[in-house]
C-alpha atoms as a PDB file:
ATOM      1  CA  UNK A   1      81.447  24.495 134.019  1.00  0.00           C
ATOM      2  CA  UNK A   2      81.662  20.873 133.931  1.00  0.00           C
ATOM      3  CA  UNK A   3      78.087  20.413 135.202  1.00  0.00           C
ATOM      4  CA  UNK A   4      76.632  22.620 132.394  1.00  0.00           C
ATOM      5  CA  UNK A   5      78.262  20.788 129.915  1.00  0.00           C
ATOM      6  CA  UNK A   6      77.058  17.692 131.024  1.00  0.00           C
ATOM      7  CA  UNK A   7      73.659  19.099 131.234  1.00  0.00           C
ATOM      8  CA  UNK A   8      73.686  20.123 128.043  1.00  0.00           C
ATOM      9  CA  UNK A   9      74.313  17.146 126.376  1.00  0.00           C
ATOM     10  CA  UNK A  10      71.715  15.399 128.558  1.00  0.00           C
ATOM     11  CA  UNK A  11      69.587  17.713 127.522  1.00  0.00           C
ATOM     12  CA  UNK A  12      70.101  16.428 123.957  1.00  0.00           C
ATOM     13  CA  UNK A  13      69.838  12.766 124.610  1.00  0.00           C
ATOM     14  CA  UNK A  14      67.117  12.711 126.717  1.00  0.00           C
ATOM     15  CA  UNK A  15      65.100   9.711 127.445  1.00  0.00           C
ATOM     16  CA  UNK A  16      61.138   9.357 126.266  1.00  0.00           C
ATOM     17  CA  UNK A  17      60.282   8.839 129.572  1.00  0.00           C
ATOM     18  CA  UNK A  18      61.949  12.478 130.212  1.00  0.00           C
ATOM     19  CA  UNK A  19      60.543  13.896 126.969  1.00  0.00           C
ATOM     20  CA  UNK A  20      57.381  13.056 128.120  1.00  0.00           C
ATOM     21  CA  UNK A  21      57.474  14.669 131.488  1.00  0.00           C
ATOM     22  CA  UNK A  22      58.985  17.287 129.803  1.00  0.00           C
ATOM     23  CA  UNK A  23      56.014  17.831 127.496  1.00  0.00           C
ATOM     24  CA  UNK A  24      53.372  18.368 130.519  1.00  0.00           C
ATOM     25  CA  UNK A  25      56.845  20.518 132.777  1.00  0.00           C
ATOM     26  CA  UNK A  26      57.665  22.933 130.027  1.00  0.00           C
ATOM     27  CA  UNK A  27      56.347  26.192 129.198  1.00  0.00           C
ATOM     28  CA  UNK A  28      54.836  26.266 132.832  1.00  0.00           C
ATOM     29  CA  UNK A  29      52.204  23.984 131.557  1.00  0.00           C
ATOM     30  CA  UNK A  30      52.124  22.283 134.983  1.00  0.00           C
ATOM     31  CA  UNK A  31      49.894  24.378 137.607  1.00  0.00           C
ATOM     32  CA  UNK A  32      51.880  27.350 135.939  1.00  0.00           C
ATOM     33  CA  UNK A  33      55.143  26.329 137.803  1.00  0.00           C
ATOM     34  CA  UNK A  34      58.551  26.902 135.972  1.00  0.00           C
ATOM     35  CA  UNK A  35      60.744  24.230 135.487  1.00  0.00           C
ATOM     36  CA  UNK A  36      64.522  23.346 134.188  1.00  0.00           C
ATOM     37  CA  UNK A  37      65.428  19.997 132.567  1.00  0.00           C
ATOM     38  CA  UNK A  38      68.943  18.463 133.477  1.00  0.00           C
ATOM     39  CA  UNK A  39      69.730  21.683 135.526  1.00  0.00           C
ATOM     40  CA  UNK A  40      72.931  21.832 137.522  1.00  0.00           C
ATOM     41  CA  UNK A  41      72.545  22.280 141.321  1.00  0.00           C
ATOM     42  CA  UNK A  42      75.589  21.623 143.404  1.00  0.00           C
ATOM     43  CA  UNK A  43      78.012  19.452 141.935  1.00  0.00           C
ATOM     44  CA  UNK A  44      74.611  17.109 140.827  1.00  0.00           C
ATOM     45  CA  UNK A  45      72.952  17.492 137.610  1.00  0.00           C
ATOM     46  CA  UNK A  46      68.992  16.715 138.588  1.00  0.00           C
ATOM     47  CA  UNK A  47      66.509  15.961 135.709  1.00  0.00           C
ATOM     48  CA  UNK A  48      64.079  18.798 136.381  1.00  0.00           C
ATOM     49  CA  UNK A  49      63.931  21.804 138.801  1.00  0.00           C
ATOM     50  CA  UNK A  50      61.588  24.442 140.229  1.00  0.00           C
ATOM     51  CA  UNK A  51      63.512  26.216 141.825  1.00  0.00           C
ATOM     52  CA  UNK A  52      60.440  28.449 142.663  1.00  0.00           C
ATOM     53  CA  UNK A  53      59.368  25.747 145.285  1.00  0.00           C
ATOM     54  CA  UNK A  54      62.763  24.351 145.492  1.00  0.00           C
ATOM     55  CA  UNK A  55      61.457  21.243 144.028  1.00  0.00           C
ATOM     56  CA  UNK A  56      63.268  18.517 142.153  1.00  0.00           C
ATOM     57  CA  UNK A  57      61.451  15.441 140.054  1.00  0.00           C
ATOM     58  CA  UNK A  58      64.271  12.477 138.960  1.00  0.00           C
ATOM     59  CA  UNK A  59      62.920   9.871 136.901  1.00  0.00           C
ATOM     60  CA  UNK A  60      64.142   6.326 137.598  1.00  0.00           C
ATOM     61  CA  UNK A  61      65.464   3.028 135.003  1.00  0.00           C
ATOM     62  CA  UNK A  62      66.313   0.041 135.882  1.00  0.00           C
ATOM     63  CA  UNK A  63      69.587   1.705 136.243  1.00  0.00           C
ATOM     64  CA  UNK A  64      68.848   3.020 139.587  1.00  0.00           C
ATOM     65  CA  UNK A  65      68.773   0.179 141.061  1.00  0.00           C
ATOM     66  CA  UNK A  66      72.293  -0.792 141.134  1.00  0.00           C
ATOM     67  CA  UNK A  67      73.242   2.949 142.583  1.00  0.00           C
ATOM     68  CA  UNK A  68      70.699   3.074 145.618  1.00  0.00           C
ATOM     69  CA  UNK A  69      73.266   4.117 147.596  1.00  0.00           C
ATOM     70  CA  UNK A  70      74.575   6.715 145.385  1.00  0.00           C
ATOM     71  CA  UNK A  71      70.919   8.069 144.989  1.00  0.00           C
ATOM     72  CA  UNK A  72      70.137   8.320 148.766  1.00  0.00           C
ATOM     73  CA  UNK A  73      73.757  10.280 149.381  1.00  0.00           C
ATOM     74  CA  UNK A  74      72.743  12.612 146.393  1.00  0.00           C
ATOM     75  CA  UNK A  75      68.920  13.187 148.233  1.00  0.00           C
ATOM     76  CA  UNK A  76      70.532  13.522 151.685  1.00  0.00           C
ATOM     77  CA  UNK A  77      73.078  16.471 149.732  1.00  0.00           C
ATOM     78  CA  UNK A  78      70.154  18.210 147.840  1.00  0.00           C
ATOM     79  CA  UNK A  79      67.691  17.498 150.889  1.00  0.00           C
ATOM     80  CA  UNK A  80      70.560  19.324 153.713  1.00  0.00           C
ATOM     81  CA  UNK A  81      70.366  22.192 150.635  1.00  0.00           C
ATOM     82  CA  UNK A  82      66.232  22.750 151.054  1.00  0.00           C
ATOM     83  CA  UNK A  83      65.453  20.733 148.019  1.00  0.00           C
ATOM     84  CA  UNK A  84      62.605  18.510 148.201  1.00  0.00           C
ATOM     85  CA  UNK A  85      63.322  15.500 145.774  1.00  0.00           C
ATOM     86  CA  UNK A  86      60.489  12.887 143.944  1.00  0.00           C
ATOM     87  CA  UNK A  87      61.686   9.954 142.545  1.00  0.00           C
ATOM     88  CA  UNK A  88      59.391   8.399 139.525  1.00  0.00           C
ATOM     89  CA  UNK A  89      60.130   5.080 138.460  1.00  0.00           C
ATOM     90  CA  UNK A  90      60.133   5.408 134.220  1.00  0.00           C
ATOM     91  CA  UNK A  91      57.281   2.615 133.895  1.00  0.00           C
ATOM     92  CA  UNK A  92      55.062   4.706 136.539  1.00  0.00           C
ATOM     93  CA  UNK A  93      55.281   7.506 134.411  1.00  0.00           C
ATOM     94  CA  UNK A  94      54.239   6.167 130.845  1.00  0.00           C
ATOM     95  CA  UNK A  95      51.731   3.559 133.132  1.00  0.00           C
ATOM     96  CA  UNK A  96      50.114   6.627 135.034  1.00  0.00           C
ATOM     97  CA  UNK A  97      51.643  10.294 133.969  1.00  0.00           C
ATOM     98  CA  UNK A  98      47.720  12.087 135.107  1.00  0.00           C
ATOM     99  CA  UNK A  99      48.685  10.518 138.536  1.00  0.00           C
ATOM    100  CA  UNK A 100      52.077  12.117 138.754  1.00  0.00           C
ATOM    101  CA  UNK A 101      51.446  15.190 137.660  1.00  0.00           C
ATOM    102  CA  UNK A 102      49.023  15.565 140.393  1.00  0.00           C
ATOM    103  CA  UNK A 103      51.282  13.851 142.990  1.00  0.00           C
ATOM    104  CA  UNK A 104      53.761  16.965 141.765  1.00  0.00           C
ATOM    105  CA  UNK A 105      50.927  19.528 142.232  1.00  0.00           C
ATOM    106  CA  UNK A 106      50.153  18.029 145.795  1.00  0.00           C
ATOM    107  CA  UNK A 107      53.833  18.361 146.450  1.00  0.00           C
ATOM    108  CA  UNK A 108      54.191  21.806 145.317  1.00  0.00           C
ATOM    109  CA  UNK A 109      51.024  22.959 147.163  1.00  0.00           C
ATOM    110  CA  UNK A 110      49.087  24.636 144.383  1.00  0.00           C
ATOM    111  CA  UNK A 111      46.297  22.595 145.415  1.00  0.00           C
ATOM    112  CA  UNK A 112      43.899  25.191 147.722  1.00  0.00           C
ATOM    113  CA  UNK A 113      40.687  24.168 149.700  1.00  0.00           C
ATOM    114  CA  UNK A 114      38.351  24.994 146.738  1.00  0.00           C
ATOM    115  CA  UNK A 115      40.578  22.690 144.197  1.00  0.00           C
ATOM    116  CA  UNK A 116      39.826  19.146 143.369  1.00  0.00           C
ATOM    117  CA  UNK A 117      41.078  17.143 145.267  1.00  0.00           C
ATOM    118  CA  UNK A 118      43.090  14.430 143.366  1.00  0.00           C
ATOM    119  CA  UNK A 119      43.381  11.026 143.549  1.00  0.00           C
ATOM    120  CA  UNK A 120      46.488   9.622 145.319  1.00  0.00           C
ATOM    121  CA  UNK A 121      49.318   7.373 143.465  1.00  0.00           C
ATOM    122  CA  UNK A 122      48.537   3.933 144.596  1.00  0.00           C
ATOM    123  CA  UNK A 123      51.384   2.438 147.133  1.00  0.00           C
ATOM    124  CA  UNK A 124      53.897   0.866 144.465  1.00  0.00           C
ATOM    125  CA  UNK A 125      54.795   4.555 143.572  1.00  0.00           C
ATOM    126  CA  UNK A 126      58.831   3.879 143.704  1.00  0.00           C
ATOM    127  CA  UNK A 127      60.905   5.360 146.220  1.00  0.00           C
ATOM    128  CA  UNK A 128      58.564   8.616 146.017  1.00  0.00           C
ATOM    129  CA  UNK A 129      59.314  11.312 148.534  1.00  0.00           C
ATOM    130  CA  UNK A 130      62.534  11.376 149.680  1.00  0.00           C
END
């Protein structure tokens, strides 16, 4: 109970970084995949999940810096679980969202042989895929 409580108020205090990706997550507005913001899996809270394609998206402040450590223990946990995790720096986000959103839908293979292919995130693209 703990978790959802902390979700909850994460949920109302939520970065604009967040309330952008939320914008483009919600609703299944992204490649019609459902997602959950500041969702409880484990004893973790993650910032959004599909649990559809057992996907999770964390955005990264400067914050994350100092608890690299902390981060990579929390991937290894929700990585042993089946999750696949994408890390997002906050300034890669609000610098290029179009090329995130695709990185997601590359991830989350809704991309077929007759779709588009999109254009990759450049190298600098954080920690990415953990």
């Amino acid at each position: 109970m703990k978790q959802l409580d902390f979700a909850r108020q994460l949920r109302s205090k939520q970065t604009d970084t967040e309330s952008l990706m939320w914008s483009r997550l919600r609703a299944h507005r992204l490649f019609g995949l459902k997602f959950r913001r500041q969702q409880p899996v484990g004893v973790y809270v993650v910032d959004f999940l599909c649990s559809g394609k057992k996907l999770i998206i964390e955005l990264d402040g400067g914050q994350h810096q100092e608890r690299i450590g902390y981060d990579e223990a929390r991937d290894a946990w929700l990585k042993s679980e089946g999750y696949t995790v994408l890390r997002y720096w906050n300034n890669e986000v609000m610098g290029n969202l179009e090329g995130v959103l695709e990185d997601i839908g590359r991830v989350a293979g809704v991309f077929t042989e007759a779709s588009p292919s999109p254009q990759p995130l450049p190298p600098s693209r954080g920690r990415g895929l953990i």
